[in-house]
Protein backbone atom coordinates (compact mmCIF):
# COMPACT_ATOMS: atom_id res chain seq x y z
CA UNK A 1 81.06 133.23 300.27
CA UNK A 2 77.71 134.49 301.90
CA UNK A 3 74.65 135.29 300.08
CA UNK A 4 74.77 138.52 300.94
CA UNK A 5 78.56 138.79 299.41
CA UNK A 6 77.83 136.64 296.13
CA UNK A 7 79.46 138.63 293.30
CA UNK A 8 76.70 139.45 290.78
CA UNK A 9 77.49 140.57 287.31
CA UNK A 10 75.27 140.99 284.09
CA UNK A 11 74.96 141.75 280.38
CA UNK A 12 72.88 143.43 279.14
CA UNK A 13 72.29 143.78 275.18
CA UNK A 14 69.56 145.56 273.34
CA UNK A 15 67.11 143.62 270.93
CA UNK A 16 68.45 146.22 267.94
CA UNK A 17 70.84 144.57 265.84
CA UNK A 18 72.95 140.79 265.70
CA UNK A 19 75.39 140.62 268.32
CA UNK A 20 78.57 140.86 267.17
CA UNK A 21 82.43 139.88 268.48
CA UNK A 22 82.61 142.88 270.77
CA UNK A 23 79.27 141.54 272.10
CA UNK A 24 81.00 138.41 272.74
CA UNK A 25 84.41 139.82 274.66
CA UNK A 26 82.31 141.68 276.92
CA UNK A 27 79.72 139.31 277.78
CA UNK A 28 82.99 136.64 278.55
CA UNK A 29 83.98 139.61 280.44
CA UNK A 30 81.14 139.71 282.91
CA UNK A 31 80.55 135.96 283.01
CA UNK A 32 84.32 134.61 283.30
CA UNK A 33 84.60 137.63 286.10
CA UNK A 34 81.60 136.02 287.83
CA UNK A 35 82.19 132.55 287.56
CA UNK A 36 85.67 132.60 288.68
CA UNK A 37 84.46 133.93 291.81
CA UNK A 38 81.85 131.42 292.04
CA UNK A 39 79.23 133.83 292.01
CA UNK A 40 76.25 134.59 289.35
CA UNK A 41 76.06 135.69 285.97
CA UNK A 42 72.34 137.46 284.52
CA UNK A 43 70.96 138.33 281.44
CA UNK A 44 68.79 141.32 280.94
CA UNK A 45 67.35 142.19 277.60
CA UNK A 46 67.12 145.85 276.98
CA UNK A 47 64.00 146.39 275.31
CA UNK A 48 61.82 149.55 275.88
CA UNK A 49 63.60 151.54 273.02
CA UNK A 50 60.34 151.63 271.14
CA UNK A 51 61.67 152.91 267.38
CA UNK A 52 64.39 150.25 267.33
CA UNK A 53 64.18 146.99 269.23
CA UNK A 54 62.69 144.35 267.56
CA UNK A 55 61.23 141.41 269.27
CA UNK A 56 62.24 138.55 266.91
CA UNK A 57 66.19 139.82 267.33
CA UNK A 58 65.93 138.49 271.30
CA UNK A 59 65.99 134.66 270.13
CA UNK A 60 68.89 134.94 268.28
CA UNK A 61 70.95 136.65 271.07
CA UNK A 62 69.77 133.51 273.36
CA UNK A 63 71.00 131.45 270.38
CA UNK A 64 74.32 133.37 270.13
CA UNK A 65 75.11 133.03 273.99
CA UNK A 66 74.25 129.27 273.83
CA UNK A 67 76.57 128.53 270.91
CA UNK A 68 79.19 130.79 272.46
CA UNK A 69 78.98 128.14 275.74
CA UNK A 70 78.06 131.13 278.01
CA UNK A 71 75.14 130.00 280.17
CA UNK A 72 73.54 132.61 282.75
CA UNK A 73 71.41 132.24 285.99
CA UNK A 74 68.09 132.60 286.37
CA UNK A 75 65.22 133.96 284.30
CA UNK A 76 66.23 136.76 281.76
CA UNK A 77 64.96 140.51 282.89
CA UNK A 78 63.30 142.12 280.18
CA UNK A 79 63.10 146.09 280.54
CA UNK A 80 59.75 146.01 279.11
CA UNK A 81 58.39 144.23 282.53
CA UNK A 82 59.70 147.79 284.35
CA UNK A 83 58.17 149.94 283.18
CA UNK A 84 56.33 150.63 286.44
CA UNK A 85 59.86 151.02 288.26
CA UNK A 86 60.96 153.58 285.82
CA UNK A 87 57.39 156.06 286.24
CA UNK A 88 58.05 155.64 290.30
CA UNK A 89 61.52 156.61 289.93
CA UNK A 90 60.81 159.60 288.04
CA UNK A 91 57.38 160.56 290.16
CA UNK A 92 59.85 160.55 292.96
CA UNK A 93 62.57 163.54 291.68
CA UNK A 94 59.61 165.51 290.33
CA UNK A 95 58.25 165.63 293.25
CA UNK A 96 60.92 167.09 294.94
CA UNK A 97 61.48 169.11 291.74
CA UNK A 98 64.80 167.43 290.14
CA UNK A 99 63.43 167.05 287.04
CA UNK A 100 61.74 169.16 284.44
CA UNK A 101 59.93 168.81 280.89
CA UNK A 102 62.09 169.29 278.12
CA UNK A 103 60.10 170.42 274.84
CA UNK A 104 63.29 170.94 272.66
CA UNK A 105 64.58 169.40 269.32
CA UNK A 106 67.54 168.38 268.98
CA UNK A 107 68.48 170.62 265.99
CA UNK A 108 67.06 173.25 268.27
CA UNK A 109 69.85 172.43 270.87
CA UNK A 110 72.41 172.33 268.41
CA UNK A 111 71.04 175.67 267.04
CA UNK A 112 70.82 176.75 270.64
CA UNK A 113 74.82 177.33 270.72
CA UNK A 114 75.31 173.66 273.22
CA UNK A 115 78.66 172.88 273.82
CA UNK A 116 80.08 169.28 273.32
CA UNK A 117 80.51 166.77 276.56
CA UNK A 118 80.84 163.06 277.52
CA UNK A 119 77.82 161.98 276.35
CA UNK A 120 76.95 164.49 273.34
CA UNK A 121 75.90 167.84 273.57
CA UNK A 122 75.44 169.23 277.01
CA UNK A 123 72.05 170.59 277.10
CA UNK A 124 72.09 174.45 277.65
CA UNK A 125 69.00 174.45 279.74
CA UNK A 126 66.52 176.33 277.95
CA UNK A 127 63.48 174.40 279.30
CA UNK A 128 64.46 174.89 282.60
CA UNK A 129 63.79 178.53 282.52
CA UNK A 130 60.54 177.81 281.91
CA UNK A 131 58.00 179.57 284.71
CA UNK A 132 54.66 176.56 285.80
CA UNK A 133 52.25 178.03 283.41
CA UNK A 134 54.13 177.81 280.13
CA UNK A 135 55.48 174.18 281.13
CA UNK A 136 51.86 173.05 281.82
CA UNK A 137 50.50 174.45 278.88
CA UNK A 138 52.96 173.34 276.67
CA UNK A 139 53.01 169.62 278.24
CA UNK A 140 49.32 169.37 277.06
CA UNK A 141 49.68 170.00 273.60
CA UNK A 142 53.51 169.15 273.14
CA UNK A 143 55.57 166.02 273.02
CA UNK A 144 58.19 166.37 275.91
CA UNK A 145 61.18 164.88 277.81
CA UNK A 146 61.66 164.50 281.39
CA UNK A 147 65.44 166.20 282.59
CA UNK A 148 67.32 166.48 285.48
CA UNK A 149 67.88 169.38 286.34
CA UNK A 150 71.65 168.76 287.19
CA UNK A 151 72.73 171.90 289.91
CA UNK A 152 69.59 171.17 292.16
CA UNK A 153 70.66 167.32 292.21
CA UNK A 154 74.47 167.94 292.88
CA UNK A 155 73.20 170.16 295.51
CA UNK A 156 70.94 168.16 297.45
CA UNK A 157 73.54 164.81 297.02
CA UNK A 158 77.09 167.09 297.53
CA UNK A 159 80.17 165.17 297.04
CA UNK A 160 80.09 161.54 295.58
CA UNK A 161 82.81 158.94 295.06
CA UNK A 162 82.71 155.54 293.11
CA UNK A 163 85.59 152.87 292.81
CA UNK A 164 86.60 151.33 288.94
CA UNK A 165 88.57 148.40 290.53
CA UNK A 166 91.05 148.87 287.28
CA UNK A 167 91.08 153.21 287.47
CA UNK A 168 90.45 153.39 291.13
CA UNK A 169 88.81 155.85 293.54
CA UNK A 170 86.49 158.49 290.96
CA UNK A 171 85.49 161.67 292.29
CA UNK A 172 81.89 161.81 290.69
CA UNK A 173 81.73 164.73 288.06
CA UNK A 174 77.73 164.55 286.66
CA UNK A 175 77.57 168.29 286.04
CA UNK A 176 79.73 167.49 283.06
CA UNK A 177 76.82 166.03 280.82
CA UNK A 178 74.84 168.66 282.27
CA UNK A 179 71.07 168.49 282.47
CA UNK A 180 70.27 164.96 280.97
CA UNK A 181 67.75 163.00 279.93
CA UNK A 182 65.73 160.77 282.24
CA UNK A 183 62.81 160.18 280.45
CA UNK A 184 62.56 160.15 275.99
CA UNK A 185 59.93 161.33 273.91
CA UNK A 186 59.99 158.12 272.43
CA UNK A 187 60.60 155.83 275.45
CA UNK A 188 59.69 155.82 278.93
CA UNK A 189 63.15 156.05 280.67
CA UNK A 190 66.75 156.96 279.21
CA UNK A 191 69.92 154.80 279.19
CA UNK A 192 71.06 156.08 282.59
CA UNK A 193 67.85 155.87 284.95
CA UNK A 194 67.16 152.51 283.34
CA UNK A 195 70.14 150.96 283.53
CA UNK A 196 70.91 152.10 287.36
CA UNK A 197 67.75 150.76 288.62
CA UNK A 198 68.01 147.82 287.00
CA UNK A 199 71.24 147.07 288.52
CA UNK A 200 69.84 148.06 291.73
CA UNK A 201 66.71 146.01 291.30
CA UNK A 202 68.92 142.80 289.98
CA UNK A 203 71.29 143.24 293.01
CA UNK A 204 74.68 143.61 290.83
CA UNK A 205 77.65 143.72 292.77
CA UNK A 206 79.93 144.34 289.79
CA UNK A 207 79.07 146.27 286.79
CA UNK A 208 81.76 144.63 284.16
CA UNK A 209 80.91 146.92 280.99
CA UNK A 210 83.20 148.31 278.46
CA UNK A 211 85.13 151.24 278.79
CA UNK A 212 83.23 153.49 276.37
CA UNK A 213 80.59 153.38 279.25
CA UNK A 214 82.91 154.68 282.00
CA UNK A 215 82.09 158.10 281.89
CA UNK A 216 78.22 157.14 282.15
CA UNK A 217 79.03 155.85 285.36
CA UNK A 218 79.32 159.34 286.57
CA UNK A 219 75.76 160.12 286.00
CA UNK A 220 74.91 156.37 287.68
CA UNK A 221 76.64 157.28 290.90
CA UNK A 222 74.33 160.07 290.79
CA UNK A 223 71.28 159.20 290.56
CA UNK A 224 72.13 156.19 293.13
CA UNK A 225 72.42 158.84 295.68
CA UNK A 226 68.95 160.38 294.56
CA UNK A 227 67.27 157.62 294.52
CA UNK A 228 68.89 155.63 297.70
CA UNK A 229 70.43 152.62 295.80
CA UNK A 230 73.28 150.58 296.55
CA UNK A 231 76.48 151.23 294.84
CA UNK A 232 78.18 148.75 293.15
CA UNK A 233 81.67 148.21 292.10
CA UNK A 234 82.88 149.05 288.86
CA UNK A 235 85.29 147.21 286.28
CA UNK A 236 85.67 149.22 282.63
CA UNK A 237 87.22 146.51 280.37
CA UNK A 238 88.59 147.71 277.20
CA UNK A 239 87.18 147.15 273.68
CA UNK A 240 87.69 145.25 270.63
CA UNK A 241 88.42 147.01 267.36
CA UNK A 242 88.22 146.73 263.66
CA UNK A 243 90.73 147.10 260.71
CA UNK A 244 90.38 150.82 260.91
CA UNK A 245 90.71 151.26 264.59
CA UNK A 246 86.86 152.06 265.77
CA UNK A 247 85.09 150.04 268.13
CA UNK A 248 82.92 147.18 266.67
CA UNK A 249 79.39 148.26 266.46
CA UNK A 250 76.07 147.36 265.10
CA UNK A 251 75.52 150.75 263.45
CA UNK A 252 79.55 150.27 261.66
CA UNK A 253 78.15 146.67 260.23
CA UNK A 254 80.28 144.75 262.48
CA UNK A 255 80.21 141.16 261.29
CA UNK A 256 77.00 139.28 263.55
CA UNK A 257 77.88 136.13 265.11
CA UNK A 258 74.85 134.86 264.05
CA UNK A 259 76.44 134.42 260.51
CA UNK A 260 79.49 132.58 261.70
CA UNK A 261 77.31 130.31 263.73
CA UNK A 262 75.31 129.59 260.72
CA UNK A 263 78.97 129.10 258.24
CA UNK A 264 79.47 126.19 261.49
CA UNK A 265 82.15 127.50 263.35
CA UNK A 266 83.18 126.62 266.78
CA UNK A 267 81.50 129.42 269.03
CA UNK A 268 83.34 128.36 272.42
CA UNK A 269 86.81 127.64 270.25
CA UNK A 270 86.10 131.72 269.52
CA UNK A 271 85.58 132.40 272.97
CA UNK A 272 88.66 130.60 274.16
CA UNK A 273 90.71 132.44 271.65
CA UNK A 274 89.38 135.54 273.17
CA UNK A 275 90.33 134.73 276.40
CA UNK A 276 93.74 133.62 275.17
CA UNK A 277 93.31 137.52 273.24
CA UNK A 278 94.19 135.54 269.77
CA UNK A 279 91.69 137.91 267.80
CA UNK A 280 91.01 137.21 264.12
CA UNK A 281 92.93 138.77 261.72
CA UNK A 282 92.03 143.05 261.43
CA UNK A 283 90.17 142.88 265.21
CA UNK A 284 92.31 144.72 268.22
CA UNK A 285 91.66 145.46 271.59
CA UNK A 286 91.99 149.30 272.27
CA UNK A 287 92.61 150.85 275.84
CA UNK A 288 89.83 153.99 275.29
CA UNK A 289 90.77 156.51 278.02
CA UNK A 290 89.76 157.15 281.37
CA UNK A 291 89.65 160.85 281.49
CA UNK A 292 87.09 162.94 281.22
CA UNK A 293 87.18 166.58 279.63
């Protein structure tokens, strides 16, 4: 296999809570997909979410990885250390007028009459109306967003296409989340510009991610074609479970791995279960759907 055709995957966790098992199957995900192609597996640490990422948490996610016996290659990317990346990015679609300052609340978008989508309510665009004077006014005196503004983008890109290697061929439908964020009040780039140029800037060849992040991918493939990235391929994986059917997550109080590395047990025993899909007793693995609405 060529350098240039080395299959590159990643995880990519956020400093806000213990990693839990779910953290685990899809990090063995990305890795065992890499290594058994004899390719490379990184580790970025997705940090810049100002209100909730705590510093001290990073450590014990190294720890958790180690103990799990999944090693990765090459220095760990922190977010924080792209910040630069993410202002040129967004200095490039306002200059050709993609994106636009969003003053709104988000009980004043609810109140606003938006309609749910993929990703939450789909924005109904009330910024966007918006003539130069009142945005610039406003943006000196007013907290603000930065948002795409979703028809002009789909215009200028026309038809896009990215490949799931599980779901196939996927027609890209962005205008479904409508206009959506780029940029946060409270951090200086969203989930979806950060994330795509940070696959673009780590070279990823695979994006191995759970499947409650395949309609996000829609937005990716988007903003690719704005910004003139490569595309990589795609691989959804589905999701473990708890006793009452939802996905494991931080906010539910899924149980950290950190405390069952600390009771002694056998992190890469765990991991080989997984991969063997022996789950402990009351964790599933749930198929979440493909479709969009």
């Amino acid at each position: 296999m060529t350098a240039e055709a080395r299959v590159r995957t990643r995880f990519a966790p956020s400093p806000n809570g213990a990693l839990h098992l779910g953290h685990a199957y899809a990090a063995m995900r990305a890795h065992d997909f890499a290594r058994e192609r004899g390719g490379e597996f990184l580790l970025r640490i997705e940090d810049i979410d100002g209100v909730r990422s705590r510093p001290e948490l990073v450590e014990g996610i190294f720890a958790d990885l180690r103990w799990l016996g999944l090693d990765w290659d090459g220095d760990v990317l922190f977010q924080s250390s792209r910040l630069a990346a993410y202002d040129a990015a967004l200095e490039r679609l306002k200059a050709r007028g993609l994106v636009y300052p969003c003053f709104c609340t988000r009980s004043q978008i609810a109140a606003a009459g938006a309609q749910p989508g993929p990703d939450g309510l789909v924005y109904p665009g009330t910024c966007r109306l918006l003539d130069e004077a009142e945005r610039g006014r406003r943006m000196r005196n007013e907290p603000h967003a930065w948002r795409l503004d979703m028809a002009r983008a789909i215009a200028e890109t026309g038809a896009l296409v990215w490949h799931d290697l599980e779901a196939g061929d996927q027609p890209a439908r962005p205008e479904l989340f409508g206009d959506v964020v780029l940029a946060r009040k409270d951090a200086p780039a969203s989930y979806h510009l950060a994330v795509t140029l940070d696959d673009a800037h780590q070279q990823i060849s695979h994006v191995v991610r759970g499947r409650d992040l395949f309609a996000a991918s829609h937005v990716h493939r988007l903003l690719q074609a704005l910004l003139g990235l490569p595309v990589p391929l795609y691989l959804h994986h589905d999701l473990l479970a708890g006793a009452d059917g939802r996905k494991l997550a931080k906010s539910e109080g899924a149980a950290a791995l950190a405390a069952l590395r600390e009771a002694g047990e056998d992190g890469a025993a765990l991991l080989d279960n997984l991969r063997k899909n022996h789950l402990p007793s009351g964790i599933s693995r749930v198929h979440a759907s493909y479709s969009l609405p």
